[in-house]
Protein backbone atom coordinates (compact mmCIF):
# COMPACT_ATOMS: atom_id res chain seq x y z
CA UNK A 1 -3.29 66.50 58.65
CA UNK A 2 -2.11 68.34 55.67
CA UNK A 3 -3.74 70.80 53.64
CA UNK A 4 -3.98 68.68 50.77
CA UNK A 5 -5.51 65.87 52.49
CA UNK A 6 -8.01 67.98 54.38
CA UNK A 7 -9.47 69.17 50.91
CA UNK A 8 -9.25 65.50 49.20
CA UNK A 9 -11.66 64.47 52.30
CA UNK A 10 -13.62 67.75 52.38
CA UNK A 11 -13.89 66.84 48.50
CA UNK A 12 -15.29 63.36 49.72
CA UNK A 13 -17.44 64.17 51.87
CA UNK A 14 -19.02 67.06 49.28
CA UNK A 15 -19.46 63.69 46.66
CA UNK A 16 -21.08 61.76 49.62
CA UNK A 17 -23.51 64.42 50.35
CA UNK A 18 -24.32 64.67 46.22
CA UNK A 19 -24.86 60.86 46.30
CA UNK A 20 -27.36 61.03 49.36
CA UNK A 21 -29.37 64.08 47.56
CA UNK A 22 -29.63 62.31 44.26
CA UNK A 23 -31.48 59.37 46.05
CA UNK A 24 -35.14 59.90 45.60
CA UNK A 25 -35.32 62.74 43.18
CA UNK A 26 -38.22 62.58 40.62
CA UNK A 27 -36.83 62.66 36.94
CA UNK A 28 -40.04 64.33 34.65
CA UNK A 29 -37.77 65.80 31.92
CA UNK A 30 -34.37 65.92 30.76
CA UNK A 31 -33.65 68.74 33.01
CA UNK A 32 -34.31 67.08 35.74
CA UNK A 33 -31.68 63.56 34.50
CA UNK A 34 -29.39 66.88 34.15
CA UNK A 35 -28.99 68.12 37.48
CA UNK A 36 -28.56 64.18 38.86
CA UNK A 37 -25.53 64.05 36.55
CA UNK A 38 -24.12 67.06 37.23
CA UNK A 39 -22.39 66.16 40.26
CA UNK A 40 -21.45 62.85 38.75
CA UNK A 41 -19.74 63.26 35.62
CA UNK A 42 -16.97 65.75 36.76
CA UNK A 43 -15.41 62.02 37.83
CA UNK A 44 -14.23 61.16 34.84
CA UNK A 45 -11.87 64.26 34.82
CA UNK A 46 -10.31 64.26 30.92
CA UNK A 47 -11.60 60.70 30.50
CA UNK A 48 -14.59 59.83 28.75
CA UNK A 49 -17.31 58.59 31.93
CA UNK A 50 -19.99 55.98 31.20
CA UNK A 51 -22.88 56.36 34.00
CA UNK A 52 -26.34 54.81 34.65
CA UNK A 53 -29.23 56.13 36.44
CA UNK A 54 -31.46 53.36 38.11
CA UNK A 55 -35.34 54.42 38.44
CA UNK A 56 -37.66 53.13 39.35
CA UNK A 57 -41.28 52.47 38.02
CA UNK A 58 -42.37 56.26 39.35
CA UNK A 59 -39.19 57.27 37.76
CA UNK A 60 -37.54 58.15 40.92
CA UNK A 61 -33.62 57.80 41.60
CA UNK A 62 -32.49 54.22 43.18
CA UNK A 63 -29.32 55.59 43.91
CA UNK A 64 -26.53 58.31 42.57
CA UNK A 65 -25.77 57.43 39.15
CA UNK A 66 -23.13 54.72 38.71
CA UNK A 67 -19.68 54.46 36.35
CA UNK A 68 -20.13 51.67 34.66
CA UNK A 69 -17.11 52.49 31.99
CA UNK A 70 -13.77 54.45 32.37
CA UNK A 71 -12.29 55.51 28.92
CA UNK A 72 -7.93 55.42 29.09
CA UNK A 73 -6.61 58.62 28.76
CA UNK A 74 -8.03 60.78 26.59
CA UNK A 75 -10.08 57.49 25.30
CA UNK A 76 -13.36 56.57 24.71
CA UNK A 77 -15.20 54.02 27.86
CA UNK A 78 -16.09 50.60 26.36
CA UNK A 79 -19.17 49.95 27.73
CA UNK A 80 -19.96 46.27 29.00
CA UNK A 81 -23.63 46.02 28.47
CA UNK A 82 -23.61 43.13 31.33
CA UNK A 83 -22.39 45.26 33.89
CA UNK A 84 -24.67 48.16 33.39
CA UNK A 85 -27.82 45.19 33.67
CA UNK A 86 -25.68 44.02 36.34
CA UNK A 87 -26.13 47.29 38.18
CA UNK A 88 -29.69 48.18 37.26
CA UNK A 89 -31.08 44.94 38.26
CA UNK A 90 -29.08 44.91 41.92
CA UNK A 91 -31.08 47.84 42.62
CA UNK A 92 -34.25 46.60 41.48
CA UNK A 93 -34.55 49.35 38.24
CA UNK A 94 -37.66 49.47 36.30
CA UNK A 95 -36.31 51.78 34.34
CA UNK A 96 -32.82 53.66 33.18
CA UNK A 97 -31.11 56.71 31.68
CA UNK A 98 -27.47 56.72 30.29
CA UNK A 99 -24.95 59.46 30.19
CA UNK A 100 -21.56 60.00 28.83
CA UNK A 101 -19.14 62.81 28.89
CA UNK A 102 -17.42 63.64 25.77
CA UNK A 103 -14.02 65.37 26.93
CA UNK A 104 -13.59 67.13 23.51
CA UNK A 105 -16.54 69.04 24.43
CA UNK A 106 -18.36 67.52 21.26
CA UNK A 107 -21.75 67.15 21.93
CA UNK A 108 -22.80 65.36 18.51
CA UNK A 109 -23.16 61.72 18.75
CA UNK A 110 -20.92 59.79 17.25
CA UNK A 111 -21.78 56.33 15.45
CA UNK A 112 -20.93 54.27 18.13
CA UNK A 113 -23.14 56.43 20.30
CA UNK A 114 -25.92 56.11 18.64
CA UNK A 115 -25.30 52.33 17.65
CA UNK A 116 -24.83 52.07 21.30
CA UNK A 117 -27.90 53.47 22.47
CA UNK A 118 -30.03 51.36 19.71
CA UNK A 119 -27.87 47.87 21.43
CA UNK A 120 -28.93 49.60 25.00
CA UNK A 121 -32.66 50.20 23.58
CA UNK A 122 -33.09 46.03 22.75
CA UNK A 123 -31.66 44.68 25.16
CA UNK A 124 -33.82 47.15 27.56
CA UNK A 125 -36.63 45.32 26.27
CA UNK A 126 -35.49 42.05 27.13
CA UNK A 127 -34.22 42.58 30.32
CA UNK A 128 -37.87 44.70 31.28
CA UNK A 129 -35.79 47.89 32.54
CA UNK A 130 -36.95 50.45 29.74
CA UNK A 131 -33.85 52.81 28.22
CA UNK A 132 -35.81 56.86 28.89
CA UNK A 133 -32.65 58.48 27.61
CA UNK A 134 -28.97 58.61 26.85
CA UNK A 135 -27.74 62.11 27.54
CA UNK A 136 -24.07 63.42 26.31
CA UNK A 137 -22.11 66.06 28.51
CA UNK A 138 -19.67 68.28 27.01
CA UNK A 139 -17.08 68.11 29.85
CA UNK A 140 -14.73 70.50 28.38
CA UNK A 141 -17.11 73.72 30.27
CA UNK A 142 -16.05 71.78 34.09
CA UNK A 143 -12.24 72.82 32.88
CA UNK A 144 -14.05 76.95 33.03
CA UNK A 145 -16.25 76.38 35.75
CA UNK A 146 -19.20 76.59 33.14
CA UNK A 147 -22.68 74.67 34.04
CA UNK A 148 -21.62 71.81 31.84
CA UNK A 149 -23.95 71.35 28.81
CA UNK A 150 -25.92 68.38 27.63
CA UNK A 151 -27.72 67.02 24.93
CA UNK A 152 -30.49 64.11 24.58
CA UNK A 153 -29.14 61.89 22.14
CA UNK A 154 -32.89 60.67 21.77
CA UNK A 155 -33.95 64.47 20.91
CA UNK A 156 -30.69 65.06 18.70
CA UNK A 157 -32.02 61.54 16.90
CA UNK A 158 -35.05 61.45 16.77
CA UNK A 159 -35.89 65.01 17.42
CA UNK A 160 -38.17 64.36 20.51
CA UNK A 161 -37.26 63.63 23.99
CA UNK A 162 -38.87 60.11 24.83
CA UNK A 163 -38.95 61.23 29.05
């Protein structure tokens, strides 16, 4: 085996062992939605990553979060509103939070964010799996090695975390 394909699998099995330890955690606070994401987002790479984070009613982890939307280059992810319910409810969610990665490093939300998270907010209601928060990542710190840094579009909104 090459060099390069003994990191790409030492590289998978370092994402399977993130998945496995995000199973279970307890989110309380944004912090804690934070560190689950972490090891997610850096998927995207340049492109613009839209994940979900099942909970359930105790607001514990149902699984790693999941890409539901994969932006083209450089683009931004169109999110599919079905498939995000479609992965919530296969898990049996009571509950959700949303993240996105903004590549430019922006961390204001844009319109569509926020007229995204108010579409995501309703149709919480009707499908019973209640929207806690839509955090934004500012991927450009993975590119120094930074702790990436997010923001609650909730607290940037509204000006209180709803967690």
């Amino acid at each position: 085996m090459n060099e390069s394909a003994k990191t790409s699998e030492r590289a998978e099995v370092m994402r399977a062992d993130a998945r496995a330890r995000s199973v279970g955690v307890k989110v309380s606070a944004t912090a804690d939605a934070v560190r689950v994401f972490r090891e997610a987002i850096p998927i995207a790479g340049e492109r613009e990553g839209f994940f979900v984070l099942p909970l359930d009613a105790s607001r514990c982890t149902l699984s790693a979060p999941i890409l539901v939307s994969l932006g083209a280059d450089h683009g931004t992810a169109a999110v599919d509103a079905g498939e995000l319910f479609r992965e919530v409810l296969k898990v049996g969610a009571e509950a959700m939070i949303v993240a996105h990665n903004h590549p430019s490093g922006d961390l204001r939300p844009s319109v569509a964010d926020r007229t995204l998270t108010k579409m995501l907010e309703e149709l919480s209601t009707l499908m019973n799996v209640r929207l806690i928060d839509h955090l934004i990542e500012g991927a450009a710190t993975f590119k120094d090695n930074a702790n990436p840094t997010f923001v609650s579009l909730h607290e940037f909104v509204e000006g209180s975390a709803i967690l």
